[in-house]
C-alpha atoms as a PDB file:
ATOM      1  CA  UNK A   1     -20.550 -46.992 -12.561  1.00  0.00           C
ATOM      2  CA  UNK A   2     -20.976 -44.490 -15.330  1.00  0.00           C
ATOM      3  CA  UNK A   3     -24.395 -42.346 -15.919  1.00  0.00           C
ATOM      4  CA  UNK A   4     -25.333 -41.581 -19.372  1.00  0.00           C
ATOM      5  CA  UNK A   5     -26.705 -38.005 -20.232  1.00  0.00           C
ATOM      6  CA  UNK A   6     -28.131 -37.429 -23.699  1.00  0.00           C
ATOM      7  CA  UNK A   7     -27.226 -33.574 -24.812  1.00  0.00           C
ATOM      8  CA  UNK A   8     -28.892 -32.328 -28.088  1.00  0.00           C
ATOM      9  CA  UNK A   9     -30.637 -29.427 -29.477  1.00  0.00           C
ATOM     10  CA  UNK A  10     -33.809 -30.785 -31.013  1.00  0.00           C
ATOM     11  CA  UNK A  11     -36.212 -27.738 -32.727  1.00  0.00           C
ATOM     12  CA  UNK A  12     -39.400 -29.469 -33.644  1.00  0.00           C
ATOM     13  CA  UNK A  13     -41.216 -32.559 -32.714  1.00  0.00           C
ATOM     14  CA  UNK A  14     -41.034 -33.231 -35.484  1.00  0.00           C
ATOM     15  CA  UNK A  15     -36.990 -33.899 -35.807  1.00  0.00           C
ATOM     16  CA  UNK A  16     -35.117 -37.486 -36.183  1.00  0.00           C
ATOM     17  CA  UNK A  17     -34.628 -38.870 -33.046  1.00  0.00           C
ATOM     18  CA  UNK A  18     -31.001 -39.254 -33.073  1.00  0.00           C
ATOM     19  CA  UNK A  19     -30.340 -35.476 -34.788  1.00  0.00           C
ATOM     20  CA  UNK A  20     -28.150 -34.079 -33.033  1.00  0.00           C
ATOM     21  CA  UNK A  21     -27.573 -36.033 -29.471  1.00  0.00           C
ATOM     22  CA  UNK A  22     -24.862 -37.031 -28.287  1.00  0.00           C
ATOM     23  CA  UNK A  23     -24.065 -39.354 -25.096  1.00  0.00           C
ATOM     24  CA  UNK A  24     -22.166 -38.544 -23.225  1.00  0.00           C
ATOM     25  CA  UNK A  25     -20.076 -40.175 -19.572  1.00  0.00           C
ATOM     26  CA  UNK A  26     -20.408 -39.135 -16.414  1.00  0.00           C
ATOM     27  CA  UNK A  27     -19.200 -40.554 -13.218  1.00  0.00           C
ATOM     28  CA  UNK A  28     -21.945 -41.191 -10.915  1.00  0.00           C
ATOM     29  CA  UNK A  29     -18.953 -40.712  -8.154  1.00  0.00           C
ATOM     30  CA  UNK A  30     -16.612 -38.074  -8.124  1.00  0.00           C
ATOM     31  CA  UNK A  31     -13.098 -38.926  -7.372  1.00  0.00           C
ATOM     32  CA  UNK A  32     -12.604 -37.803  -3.871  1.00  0.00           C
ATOM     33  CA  UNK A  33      -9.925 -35.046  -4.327  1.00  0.00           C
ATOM     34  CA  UNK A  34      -6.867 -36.093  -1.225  1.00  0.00           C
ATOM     35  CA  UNK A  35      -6.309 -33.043   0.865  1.00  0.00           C
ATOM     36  CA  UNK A  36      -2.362 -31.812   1.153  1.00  0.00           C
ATOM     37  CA  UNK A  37      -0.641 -32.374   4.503  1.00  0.00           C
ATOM     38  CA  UNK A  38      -0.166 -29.533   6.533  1.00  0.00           C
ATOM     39  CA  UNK A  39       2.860 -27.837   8.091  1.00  0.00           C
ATOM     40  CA  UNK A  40       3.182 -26.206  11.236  1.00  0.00           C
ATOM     41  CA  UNK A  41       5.390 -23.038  11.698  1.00  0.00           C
ATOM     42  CA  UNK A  42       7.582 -22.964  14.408  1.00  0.00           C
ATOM     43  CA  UNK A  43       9.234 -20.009  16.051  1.00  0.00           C
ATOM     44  CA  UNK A  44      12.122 -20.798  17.879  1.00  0.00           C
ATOM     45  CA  UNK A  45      13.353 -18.909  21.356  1.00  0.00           C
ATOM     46  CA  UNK A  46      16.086 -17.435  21.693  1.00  0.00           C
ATOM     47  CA  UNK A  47      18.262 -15.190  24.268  1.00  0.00           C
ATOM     48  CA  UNK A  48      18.765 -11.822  22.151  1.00  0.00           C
ATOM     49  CA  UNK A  49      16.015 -10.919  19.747  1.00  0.00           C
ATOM     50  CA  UNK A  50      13.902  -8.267  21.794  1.00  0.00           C
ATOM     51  CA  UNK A  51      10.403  -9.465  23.003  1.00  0.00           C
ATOM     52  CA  UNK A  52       8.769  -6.630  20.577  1.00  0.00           C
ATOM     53  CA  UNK A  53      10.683  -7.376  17.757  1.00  0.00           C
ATOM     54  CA  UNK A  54       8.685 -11.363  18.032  1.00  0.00           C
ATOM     55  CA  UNK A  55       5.244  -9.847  18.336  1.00  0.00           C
ATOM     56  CA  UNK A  56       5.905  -7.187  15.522  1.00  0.00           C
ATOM     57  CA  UNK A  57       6.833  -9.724  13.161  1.00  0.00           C
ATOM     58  CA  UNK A  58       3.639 -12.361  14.038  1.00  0.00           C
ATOM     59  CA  UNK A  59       1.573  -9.373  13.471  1.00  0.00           C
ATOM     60  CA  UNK A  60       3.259  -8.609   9.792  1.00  0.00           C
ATOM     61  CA  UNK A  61       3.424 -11.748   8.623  1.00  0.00           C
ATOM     62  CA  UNK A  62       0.856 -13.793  10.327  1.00  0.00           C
ATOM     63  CA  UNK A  63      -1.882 -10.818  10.733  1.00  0.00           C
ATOM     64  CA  UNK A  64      -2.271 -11.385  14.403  1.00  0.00           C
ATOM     65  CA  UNK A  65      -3.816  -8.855  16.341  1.00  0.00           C
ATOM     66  CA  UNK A  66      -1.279  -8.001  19.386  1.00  0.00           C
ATOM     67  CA  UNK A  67      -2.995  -9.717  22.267  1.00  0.00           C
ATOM     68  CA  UNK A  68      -2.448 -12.542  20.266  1.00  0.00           C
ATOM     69  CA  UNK A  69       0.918 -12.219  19.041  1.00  0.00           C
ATOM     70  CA  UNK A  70       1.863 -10.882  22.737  1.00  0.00           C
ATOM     71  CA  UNK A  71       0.615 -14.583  23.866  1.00  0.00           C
ATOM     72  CA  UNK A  72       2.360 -16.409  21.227  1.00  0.00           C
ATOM     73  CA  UNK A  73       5.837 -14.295  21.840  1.00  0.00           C
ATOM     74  CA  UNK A  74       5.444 -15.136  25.990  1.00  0.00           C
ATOM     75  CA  UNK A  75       4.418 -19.137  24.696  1.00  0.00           C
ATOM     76  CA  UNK A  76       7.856 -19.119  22.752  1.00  0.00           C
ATOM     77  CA  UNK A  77       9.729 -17.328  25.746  1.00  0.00           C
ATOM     78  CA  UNK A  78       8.540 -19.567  28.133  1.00  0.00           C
ATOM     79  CA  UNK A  79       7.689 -23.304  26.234  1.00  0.00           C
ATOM     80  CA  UNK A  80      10.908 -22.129  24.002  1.00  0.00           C
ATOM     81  CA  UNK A  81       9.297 -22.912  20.831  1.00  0.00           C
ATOM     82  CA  UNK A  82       5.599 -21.968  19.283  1.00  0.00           C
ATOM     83  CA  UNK A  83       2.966 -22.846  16.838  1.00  0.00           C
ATOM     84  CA  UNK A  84       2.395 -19.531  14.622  1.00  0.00           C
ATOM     85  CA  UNK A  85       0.274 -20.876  12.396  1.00  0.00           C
ATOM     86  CA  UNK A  86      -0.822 -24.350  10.070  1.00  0.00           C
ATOM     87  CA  UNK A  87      -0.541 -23.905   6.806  1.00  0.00           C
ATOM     88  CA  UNK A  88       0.070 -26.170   2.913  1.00  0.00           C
ATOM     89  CA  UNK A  89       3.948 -26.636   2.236  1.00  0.00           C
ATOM     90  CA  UNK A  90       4.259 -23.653  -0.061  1.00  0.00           C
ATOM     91  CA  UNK A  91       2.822 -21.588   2.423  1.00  0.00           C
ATOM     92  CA  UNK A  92       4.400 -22.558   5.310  1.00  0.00           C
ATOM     93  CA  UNK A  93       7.517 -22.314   3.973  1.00  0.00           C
ATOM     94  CA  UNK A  94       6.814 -18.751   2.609  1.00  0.00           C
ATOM     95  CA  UNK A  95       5.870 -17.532   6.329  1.00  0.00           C
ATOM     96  CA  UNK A  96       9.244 -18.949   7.326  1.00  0.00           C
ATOM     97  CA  UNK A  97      11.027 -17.530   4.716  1.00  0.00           C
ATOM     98  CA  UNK A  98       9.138 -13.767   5.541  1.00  0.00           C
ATOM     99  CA  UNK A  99      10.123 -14.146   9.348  1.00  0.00           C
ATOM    100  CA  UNK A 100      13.840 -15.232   8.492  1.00  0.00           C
ATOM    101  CA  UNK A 101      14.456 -12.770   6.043  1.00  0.00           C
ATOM    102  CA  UNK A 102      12.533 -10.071   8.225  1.00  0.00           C
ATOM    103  CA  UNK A 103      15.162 -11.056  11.164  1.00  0.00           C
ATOM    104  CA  UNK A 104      18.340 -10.904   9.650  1.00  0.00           C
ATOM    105  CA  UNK A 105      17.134  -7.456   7.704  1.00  0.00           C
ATOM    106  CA  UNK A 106      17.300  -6.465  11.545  1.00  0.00           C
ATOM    107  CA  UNK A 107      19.967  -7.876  12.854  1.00  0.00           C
ATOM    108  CA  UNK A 108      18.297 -10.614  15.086  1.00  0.00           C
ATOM    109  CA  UNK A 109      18.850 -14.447  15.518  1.00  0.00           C
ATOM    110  CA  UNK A 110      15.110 -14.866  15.468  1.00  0.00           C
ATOM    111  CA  UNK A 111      14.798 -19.201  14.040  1.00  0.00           C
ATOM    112  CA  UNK A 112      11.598 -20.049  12.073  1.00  0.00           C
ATOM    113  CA  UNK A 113      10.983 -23.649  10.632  1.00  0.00           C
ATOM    114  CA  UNK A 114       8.325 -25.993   9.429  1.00  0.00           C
ATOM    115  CA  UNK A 115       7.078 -29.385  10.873  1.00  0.00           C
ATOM    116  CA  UNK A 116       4.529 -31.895   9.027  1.00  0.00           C
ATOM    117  CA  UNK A 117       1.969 -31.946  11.252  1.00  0.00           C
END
């Protein structure tokens, strides 16, 4: 169902009805906009990238402070894989691509993916 709103600019009183209006549409509901999925980033353990290296990296790239990337890095030691953060596709994938790139730049097998969540 459709609302109609008149818009015009009428000076006087004493001006023609229909001088200047114009109707005009509007949607009495507004389209409910569908959220994008979500991807989780995974870091992956592994037996030769150093313990420090992992926390250094969660706090470039995912701005945790480092009691919290210290928890995550012992999660992925211990669980072997963990959740560094939920993000849209793009951005998910960017993260990924920061902690790849940031791991071979020094030398370390460190493996980051995404998962729909």
């Amino acid at each position: 169902m459709k609302a109609i709103i008149l818009v015009g600019s009428a000076e006087n009183e004493q001006s023609k009805p229909n001088d200047d209006i114009t109707a005009v549409l509007v949607p009495e509901h507004k389209e409910e906009i569908e959220k994008p999925p979500m991807y989780k980033v995974l870091l992956l353990n592994d037996d030769y990238t150093p313990m420090e290296f992992v926390v250094a990296v969660l706090q470039a790239v995912f701005a945790f402070s480092p009691e919290k990337a210290f928890d995550l890095m012992l999660t992925v030691h211990n669980k072997g894989v963990g959740v560094a953060g939920v993000f849209i596709h793009e951005i998910a994938e960017t993260k990924a691509n920061q902690v790849l790139r940031l791991a071979q730049e020094h030398g370390h097998p460190l493996m980051c993916t995404i998962e729909k969540e």
